[in-house]
N, C-alpha and C. Protein backbone atom coordinates (compact mmCIF):
# COMPACT_ATOMS: atom_id res chain seq x y z
N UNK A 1 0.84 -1.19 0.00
CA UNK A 1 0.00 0.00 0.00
C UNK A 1 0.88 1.24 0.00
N UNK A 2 0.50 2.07 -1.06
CA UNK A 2 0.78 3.44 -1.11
C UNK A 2 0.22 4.76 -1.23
N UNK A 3 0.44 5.63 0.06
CA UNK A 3 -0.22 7.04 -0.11
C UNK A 3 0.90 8.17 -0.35
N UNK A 4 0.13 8.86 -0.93
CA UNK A 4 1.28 10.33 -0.87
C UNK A 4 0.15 11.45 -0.24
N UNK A 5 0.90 12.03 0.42
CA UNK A 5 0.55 12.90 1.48
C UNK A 5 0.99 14.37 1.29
N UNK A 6 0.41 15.70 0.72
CA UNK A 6 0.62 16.59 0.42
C UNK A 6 0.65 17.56 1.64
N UNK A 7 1.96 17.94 2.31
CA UNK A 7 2.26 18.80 3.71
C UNK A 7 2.13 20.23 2.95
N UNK A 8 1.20 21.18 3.81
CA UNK A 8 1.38 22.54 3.33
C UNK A 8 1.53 23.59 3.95
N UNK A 9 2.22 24.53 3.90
CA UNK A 9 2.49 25.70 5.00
C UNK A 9 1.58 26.66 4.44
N UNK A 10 0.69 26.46 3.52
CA UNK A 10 -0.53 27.41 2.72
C UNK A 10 0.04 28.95 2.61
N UNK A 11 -0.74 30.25 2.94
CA UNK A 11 0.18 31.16 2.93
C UNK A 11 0.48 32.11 4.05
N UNK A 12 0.94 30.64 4.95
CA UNK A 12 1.36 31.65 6.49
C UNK A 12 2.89 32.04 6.72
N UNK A 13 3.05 32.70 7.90
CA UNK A 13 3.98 33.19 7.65
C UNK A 13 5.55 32.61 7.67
N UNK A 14 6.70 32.40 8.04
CA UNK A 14 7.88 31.94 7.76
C UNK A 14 7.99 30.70 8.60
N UNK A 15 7.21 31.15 10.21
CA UNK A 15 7.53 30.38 10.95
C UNK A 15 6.74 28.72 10.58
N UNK A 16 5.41 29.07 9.80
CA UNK A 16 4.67 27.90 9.27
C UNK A 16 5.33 26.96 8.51
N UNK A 17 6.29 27.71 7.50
CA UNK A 17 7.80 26.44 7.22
C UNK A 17 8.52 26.02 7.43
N UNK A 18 8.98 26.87 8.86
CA UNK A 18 9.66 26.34 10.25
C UNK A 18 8.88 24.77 10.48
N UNK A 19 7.90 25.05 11.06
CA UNK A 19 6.89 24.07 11.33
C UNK A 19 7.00 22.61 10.57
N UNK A 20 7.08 23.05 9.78
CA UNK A 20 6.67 21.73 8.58
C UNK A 20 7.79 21.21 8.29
N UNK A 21 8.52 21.86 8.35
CA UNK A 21 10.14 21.09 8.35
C UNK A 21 10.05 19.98 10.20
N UNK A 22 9.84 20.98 10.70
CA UNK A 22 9.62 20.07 12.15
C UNK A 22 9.02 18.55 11.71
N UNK A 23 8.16 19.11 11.63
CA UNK A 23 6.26 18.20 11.72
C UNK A 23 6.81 16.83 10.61
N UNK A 24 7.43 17.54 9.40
CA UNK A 24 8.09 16.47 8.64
C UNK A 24 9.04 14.96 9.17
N UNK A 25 10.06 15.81 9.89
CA UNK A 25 10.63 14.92 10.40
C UNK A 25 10.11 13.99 11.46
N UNK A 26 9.18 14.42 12.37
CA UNK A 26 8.43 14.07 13.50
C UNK A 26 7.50 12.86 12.45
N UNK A 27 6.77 13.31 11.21
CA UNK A 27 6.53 12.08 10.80
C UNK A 27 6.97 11.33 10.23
N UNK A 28 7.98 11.17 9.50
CA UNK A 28 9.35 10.38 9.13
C UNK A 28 9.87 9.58 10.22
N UNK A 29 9.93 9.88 11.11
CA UNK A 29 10.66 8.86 12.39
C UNK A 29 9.35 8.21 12.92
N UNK A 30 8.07 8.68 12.98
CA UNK A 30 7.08 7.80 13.38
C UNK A 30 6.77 6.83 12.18
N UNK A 31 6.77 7.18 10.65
CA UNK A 31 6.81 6.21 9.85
C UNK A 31 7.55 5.15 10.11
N UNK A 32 9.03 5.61 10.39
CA UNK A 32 10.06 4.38 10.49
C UNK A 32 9.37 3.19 12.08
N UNK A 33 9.36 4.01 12.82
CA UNK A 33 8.42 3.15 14.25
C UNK A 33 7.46 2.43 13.60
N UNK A 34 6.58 2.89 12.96
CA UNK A 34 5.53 1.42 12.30
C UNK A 34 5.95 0.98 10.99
N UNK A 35 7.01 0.97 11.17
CA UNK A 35 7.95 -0.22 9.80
C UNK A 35 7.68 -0.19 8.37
N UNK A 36 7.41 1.40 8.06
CA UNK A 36 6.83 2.12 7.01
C UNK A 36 7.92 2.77 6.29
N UNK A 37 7.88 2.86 5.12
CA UNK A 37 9.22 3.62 4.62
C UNK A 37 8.81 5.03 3.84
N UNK A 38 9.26 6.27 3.82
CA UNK A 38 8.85 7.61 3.81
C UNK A 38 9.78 8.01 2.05
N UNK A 39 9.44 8.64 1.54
CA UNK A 39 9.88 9.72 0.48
C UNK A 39 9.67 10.77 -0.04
N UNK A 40 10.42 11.95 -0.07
CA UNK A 40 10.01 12.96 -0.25
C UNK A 40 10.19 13.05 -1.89
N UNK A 41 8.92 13.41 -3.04
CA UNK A 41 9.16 13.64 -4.08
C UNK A 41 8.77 14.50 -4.61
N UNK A 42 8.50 15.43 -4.25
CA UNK A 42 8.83 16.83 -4.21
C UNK A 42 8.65 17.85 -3.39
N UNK A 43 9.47 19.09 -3.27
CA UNK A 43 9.55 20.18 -2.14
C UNK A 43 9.67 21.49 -2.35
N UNK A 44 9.12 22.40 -1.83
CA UNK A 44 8.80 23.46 -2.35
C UNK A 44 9.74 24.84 -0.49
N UNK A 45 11.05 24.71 -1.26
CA UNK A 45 11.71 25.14 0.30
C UNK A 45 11.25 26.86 0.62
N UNK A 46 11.36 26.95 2.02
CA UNK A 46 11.09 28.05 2.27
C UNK A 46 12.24 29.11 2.17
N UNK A 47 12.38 30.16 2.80
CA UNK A 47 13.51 31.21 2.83
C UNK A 47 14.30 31.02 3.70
N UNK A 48 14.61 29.74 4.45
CA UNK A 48 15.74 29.76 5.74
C UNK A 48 15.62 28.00 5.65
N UNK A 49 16.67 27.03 6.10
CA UNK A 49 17.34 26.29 5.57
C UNK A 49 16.10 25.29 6.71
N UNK A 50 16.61 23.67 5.92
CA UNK A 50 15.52 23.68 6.82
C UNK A 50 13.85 23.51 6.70
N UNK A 51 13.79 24.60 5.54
CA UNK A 51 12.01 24.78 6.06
C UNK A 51 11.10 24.76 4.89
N UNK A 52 9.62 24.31 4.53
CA UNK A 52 9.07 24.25 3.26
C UNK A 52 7.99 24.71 3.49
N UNK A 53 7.94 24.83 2.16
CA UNK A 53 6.30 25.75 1.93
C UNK A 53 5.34 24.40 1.58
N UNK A 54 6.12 23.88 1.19
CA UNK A 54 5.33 22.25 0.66
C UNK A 54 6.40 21.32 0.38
N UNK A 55 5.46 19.93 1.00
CA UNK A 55 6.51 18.82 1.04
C UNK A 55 5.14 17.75 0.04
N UNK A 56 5.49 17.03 -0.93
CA UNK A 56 4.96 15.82 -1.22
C UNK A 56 5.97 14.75 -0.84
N UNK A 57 5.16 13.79 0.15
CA UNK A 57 5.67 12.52 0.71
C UNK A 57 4.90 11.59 0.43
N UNK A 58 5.62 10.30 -0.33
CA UNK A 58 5.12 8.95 -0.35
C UNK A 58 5.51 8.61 0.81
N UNK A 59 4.12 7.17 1.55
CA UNK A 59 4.45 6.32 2.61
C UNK A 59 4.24 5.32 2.05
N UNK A 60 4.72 4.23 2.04
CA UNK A 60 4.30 2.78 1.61
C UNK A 60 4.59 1.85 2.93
N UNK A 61 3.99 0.57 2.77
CA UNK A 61 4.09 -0.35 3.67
C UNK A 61 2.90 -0.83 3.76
N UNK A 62 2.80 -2.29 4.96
CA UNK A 62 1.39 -2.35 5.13
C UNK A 62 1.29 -1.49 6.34
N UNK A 63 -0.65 -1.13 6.15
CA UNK A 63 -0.95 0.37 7.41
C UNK A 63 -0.77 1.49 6.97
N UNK A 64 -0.21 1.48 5.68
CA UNK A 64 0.19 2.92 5.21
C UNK A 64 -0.87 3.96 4.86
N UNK A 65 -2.05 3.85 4.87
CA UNK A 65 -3.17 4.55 4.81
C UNK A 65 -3.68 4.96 5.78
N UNK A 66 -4.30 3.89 6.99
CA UNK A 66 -4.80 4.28 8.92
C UNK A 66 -3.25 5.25 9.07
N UNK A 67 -2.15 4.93 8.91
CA UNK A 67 -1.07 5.82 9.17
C UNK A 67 -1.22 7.05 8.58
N UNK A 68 -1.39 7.37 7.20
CA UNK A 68 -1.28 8.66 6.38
C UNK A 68 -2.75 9.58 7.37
N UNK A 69 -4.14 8.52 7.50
CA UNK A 69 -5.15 9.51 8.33
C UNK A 69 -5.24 10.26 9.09
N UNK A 70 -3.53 9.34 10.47
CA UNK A 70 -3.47 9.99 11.50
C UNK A 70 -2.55 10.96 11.32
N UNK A 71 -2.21 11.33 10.25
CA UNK A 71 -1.34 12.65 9.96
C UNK A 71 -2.29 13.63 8.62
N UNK A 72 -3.38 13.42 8.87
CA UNK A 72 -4.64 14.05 7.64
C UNK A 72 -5.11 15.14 8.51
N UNK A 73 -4.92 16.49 7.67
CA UNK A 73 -5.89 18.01 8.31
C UNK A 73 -4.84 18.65 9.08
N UNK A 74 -5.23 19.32 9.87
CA UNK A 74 -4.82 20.77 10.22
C UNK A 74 -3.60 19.80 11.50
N UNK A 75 -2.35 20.09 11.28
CA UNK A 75 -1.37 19.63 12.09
C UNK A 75 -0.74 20.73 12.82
N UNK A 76 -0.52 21.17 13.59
CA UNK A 76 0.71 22.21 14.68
C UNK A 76 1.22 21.66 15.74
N UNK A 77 2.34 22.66 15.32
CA UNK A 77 3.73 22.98 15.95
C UNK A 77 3.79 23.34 16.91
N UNK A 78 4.04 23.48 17.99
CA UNK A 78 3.75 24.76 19.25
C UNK A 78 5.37 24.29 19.72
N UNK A 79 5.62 25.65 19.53
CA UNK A 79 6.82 25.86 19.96
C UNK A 79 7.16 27.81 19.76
N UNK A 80 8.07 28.20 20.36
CA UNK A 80 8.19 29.86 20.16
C UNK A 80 8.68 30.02 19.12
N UNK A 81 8.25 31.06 18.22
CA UNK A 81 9.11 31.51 17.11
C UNK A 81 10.80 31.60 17.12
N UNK A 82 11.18 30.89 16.26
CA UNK A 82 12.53 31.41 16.21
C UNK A 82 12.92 32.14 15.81
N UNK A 83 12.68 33.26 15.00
CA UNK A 83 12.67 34.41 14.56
C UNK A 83 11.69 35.54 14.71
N UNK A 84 11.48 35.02 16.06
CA UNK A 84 10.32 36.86 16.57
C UNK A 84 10.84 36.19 17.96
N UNK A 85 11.54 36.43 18.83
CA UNK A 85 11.12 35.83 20.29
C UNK A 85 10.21 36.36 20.86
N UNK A 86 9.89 37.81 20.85
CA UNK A 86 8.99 38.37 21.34
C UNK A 86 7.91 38.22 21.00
N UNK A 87 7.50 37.54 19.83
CA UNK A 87 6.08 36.86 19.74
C UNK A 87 5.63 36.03 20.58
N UNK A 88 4.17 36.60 21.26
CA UNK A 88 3.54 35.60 21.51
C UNK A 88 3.15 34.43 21.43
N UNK A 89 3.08 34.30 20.06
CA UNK A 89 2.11 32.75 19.16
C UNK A 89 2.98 31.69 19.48
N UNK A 90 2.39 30.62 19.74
CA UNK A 90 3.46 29.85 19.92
C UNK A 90 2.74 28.43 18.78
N UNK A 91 1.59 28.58 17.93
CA UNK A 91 1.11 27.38 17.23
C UNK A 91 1.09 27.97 16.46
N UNK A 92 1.53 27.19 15.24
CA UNK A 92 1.99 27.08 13.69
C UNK A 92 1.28 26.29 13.27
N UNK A 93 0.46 26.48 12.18
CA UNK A 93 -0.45 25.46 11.51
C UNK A 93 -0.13 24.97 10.28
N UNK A 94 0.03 23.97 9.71
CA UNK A 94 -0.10 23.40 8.10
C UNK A 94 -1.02 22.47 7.82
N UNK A 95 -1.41 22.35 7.06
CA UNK A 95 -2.34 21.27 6.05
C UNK A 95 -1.48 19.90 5.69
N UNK A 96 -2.02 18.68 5.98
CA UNK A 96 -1.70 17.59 5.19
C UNK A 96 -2.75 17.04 4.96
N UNK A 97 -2.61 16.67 3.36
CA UNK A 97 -3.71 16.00 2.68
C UNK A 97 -3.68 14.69 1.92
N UNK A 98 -4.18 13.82 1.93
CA UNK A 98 -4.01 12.20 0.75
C UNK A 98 -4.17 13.08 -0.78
N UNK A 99 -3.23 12.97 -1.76
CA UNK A 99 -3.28 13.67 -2.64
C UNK A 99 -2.56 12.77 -3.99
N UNK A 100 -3.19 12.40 -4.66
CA UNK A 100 -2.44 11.60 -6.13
C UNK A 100 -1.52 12.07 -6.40
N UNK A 101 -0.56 11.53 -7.17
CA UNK A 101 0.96 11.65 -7.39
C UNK A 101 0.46 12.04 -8.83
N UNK A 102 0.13 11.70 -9.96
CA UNK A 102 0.11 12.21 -11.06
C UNK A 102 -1.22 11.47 -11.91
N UNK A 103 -1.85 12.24 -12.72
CA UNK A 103 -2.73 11.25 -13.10
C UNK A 103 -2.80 10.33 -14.53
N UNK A 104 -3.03 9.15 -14.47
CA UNK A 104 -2.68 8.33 -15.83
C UNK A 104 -2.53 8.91 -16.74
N UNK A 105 -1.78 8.15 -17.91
CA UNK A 105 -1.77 8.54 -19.10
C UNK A 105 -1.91 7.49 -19.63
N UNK A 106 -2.79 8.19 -20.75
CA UNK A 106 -3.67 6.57 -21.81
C UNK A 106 -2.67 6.30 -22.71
N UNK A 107 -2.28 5.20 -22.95
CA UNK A 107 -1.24 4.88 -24.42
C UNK A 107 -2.99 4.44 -25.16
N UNK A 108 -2.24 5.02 -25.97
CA UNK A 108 -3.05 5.22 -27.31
C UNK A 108 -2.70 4.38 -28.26
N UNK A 109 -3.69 2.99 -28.84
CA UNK A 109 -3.22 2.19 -29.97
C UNK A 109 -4.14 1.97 -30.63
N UNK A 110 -4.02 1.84 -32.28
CA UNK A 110 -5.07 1.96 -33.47
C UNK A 110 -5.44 0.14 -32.89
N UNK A 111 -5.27 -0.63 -31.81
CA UNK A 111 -5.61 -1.76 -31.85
C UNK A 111 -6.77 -1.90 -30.64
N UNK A 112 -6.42 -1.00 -29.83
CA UNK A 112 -8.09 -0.58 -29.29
C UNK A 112 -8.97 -0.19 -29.79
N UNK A 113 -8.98 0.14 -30.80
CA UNK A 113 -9.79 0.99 -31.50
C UNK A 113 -10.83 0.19 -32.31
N UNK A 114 -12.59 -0.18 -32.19
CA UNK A 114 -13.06 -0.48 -32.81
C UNK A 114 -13.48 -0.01 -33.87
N UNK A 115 -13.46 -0.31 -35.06
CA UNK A 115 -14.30 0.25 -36.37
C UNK A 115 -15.17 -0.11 -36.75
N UNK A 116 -16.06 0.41 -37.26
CA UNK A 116 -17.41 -0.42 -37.57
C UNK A 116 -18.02 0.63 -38.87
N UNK A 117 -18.29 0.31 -39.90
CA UNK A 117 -18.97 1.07 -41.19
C UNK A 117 -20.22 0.91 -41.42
N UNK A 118 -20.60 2.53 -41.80
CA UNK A 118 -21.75 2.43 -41.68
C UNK A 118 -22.16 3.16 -42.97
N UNK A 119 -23.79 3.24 -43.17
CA UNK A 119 -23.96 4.47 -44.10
C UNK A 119 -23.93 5.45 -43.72
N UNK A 120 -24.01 6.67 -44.84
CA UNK A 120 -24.38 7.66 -44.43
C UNK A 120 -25.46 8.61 -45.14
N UNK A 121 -25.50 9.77 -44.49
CA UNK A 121 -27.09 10.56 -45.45
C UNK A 121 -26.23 11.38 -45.77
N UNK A 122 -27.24 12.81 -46.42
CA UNK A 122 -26.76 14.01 -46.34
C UNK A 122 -26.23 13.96 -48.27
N UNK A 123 -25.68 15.22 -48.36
CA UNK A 123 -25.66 15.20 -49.84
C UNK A 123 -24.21 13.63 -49.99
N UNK A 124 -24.21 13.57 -51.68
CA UNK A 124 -23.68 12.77 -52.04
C UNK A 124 -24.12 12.00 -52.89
N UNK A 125 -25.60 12.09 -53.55
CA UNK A 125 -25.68 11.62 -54.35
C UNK A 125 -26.32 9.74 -53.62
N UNK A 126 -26.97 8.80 -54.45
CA UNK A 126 -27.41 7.74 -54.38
C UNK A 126 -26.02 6.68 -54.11
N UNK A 127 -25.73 6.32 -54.43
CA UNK A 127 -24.15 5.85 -54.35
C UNK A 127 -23.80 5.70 -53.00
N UNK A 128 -23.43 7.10 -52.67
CA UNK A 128 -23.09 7.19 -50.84
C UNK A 128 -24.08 6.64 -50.44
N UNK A 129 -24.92 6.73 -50.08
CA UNK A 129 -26.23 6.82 -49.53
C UNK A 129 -26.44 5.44 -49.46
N UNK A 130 -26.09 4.38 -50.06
CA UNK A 130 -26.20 2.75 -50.32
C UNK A 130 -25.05 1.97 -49.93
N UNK A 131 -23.87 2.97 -50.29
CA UNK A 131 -22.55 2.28 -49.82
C UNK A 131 -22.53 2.64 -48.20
N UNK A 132 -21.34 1.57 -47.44
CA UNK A 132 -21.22 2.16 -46.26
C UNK A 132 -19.89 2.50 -46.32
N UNK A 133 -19.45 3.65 -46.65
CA UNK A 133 -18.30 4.75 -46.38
C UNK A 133 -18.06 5.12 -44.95
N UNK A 134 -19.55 5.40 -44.50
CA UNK A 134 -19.22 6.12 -43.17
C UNK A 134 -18.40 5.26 -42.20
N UNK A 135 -17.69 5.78 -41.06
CA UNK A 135 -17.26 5.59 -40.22
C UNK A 135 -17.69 5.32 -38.64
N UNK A 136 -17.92 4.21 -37.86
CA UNK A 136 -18.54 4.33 -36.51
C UNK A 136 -16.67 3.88 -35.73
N UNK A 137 -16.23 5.21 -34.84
CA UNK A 137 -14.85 4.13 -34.12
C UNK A 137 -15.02 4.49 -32.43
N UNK A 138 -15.10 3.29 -32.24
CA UNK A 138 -14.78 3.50 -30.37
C UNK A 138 -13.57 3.12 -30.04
N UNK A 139 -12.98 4.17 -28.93
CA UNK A 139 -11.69 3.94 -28.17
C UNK A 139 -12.43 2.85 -26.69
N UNK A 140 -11.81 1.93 -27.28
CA UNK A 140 -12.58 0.71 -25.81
C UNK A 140 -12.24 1.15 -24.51
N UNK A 141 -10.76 1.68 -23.97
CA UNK A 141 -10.73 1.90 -22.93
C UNK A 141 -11.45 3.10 -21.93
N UNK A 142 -11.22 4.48 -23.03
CA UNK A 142 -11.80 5.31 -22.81
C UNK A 142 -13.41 5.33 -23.11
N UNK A 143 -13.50 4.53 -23.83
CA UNK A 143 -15.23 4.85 -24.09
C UNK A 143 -15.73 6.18 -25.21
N UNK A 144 -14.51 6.49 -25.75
CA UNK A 144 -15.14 7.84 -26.74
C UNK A 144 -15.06 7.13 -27.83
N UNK A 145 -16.27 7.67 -28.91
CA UNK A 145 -16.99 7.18 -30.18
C UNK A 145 -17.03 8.65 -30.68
N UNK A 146 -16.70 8.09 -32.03
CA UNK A 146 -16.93 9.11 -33.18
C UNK A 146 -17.51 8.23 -34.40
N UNK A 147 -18.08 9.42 -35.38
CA UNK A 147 -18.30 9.34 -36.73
C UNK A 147 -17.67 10.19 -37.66
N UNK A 148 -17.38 9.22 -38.54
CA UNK A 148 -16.86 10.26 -39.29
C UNK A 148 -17.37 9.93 -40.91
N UNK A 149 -18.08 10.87 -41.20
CA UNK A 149 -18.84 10.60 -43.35
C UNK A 149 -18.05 11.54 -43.94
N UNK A 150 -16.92 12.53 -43.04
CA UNK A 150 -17.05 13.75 -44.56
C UNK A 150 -16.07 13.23 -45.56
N UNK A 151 -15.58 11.88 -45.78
CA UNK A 151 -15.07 11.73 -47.19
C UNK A 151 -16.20 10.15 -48.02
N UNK A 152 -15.55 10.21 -49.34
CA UNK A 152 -16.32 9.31 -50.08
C UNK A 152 -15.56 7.98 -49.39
N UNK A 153 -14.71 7.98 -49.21
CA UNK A 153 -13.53 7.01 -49.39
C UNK A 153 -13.87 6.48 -47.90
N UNK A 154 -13.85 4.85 -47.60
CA UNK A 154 -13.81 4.26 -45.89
C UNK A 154 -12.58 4.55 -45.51
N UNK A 155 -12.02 4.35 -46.74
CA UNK A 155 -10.05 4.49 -45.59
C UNK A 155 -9.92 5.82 -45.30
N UNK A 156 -10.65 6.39 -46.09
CA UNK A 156 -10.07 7.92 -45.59
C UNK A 156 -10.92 8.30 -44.31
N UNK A 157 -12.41 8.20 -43.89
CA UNK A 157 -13.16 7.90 -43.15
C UNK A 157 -12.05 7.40 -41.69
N UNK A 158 -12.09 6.25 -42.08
CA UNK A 158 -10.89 5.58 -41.35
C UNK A 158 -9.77 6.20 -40.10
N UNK A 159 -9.01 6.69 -41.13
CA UNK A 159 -8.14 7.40 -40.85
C UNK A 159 -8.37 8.68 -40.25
N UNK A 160 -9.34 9.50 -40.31
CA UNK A 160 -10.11 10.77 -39.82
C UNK A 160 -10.44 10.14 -38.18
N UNK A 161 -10.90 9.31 -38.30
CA UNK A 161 -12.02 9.55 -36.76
C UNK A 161 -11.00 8.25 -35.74
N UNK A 162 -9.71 7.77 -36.39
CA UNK A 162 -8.23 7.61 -35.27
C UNK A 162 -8.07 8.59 -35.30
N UNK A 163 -7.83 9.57 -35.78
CA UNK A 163 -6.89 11.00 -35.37
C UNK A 163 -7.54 11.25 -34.63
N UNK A 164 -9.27 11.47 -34.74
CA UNK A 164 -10.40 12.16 -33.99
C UNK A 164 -10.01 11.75 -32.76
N UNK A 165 -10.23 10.07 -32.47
CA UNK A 165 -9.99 10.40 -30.97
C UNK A 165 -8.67 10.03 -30.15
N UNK A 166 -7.71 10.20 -31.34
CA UNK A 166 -6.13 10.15 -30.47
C UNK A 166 -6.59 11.81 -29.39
N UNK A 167 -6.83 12.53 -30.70
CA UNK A 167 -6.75 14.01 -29.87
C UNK A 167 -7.73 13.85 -29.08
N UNK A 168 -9.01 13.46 -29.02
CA UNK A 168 -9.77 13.34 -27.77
C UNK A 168 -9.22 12.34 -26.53
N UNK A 169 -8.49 11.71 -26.82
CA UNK A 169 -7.57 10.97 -25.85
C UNK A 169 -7.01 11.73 -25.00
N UNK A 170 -6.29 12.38 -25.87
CA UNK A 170 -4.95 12.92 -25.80
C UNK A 170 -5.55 14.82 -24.77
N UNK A 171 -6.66 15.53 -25.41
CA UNK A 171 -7.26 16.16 -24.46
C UNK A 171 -7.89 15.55 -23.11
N UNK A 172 -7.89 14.45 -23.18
CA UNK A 172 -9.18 13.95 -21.44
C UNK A 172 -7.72 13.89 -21.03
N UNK A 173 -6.48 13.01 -21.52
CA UNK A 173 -5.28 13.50 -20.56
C UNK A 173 -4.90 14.24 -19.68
N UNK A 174 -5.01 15.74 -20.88
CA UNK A 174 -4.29 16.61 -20.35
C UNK A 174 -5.25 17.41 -19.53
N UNK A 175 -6.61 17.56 -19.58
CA UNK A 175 -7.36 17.53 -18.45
C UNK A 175 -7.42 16.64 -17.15
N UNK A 176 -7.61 15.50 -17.11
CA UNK A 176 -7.11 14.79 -15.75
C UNK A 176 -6.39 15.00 -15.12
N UNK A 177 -4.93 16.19 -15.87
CA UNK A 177 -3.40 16.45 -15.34
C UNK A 177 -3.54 17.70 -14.94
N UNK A 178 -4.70 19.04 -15.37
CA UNK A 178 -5.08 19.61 -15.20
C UNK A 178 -5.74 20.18 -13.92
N UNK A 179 -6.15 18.68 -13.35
CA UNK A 179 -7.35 18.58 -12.58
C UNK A 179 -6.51 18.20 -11.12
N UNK A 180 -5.31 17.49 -11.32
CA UNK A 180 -4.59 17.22 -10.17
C UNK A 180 -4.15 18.26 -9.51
N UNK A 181 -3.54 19.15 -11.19
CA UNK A 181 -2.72 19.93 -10.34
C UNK A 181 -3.26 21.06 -9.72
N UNK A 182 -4.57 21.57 -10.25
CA UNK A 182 -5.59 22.06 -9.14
C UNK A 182 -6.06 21.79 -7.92
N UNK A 183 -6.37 20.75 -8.00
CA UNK A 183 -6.60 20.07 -6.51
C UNK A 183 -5.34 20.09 -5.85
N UNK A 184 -3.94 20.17 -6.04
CA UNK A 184 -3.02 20.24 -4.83
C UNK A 184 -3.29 21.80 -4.67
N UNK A 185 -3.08 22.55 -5.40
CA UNK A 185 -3.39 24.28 -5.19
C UNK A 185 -4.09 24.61 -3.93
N UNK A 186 -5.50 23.47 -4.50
CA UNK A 186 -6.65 23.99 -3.41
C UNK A 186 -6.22 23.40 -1.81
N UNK A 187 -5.31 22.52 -1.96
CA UNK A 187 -4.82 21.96 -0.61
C UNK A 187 -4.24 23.53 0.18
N UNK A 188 -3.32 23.81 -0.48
CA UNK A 188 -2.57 25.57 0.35
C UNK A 188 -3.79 26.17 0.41
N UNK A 189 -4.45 26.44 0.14
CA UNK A 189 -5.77 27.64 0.67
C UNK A 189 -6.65 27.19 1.63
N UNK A 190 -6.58 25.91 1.80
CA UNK A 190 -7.48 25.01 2.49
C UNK A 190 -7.26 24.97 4.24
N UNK A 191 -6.13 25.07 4.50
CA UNK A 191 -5.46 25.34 5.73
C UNK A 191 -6.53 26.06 6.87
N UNK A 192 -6.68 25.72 7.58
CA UNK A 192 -7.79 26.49 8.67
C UNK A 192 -6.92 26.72 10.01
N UNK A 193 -6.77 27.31 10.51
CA UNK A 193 -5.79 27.69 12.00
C UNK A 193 -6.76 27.48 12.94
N UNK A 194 -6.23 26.65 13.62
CA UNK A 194 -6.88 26.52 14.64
C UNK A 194 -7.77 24.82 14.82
N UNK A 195 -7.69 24.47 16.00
CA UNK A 195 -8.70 23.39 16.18
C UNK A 195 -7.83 21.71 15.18
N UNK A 196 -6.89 22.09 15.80
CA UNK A 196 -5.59 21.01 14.56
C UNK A 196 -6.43 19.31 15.02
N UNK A 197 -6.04 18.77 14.50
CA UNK A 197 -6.07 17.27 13.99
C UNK A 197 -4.86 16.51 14.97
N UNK A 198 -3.88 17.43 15.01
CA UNK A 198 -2.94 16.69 15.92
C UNK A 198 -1.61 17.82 16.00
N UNK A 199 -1.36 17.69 17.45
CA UNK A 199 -0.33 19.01 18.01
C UNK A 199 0.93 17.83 18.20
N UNK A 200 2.54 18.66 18.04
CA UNK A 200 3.53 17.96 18.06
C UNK A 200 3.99 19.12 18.98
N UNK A 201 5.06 18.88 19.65
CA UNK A 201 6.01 19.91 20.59
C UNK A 201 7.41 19.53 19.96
N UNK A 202 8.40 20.08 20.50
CA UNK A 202 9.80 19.81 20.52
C UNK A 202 10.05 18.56 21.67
């Protein structure tokens, strides 16, 4: 079992990447305690060494999910600023969220691809109209169907409505990839202060 876990310092202030650099390691060594193995694959560092604005971490193992929960939502730090002493605040908040690593990509082959001929209407004369030129093609995995009549010719037919839905493939892709990388976005804004999920100290 594998989760990746999106840590976020959303847009607080320095000490919140203080934090998460903490909070990071604090869950890295509790991963290793339940015989879980941790990776960071990608990081987004803050302005002082040390510290992130965002961490993506894979956990794998078995448990690796009840584990990723108990580190899910609003996590803080409480400890004094290290760079204000005279601040009061002593809780730092970040976001961790279960968050997909990237989303599929369809390989695309003219051998998924059903064809099926059909007639068609519309001008063209008696001829068309009796022959089946037209085109019916489904991509099996994806489920998208096209037609395609605007030539006389089946092969050319043919050949039109694979292209048709490589690129409709090839767009639901790059929307799905679209769609991830929005949803981590919405993870940083998502952050709520206060009322954490789980407090760590030094």
């Amino acid at each position: 079992m594998t989760v990746h876990l999106l840590i976020s310092a959303g847009r607080g202030p320095r000490e919140c990447a203080w934090a998460l650099g903490r909070l990071l390691r604090r869950l890295e060594a509790d991963a290793t305690r339940h015989g879980l193995t941790t990776g960071r694959l990608r990081t987004v560092p803050g302005d002082r060494r040390d510290t992130y604005r965002s961490v993506l971490i894979r956990i794998a193992g078995a448990g690796a999910e009840p584990f990723a929960a108990s580190w899910t939502g609003t996590l803080c730090w409480q400890a004094p600023s290290p760079y204000r002493p005279s601040a009061g605040r002593k809780n730092w908040y970040v976001i961790a969220h279960p968050c997909p690593l990237d989303a599929p990509t369809t390989t695309f082959t003219e051998a998924d691809v059903d064809i099926v001929a059909c007639r068609t209407g519309g001008p063209g004369g008696q001829h068309r109209n009796k022959v089946s030129t037209a085109v019916r093609a489904t991509h099996r995995p994806s489920g998208q169907v096209v037609v395609v009549d605007t030539e006389r010719r089946f092969s050319l037919n043919r050949r039109i409505a694979v292209q048709l839905l490589r690129q409709r493939v090839e767009r639901g892709d790059e929307a799905a990839r679209q769609a991830v990388t929005a949803a981590r976005w919405r993870v940083h804004d998502e952050l709520v202060r206060g009322n954490p999920t789980r407090v760590e100290r030094p």
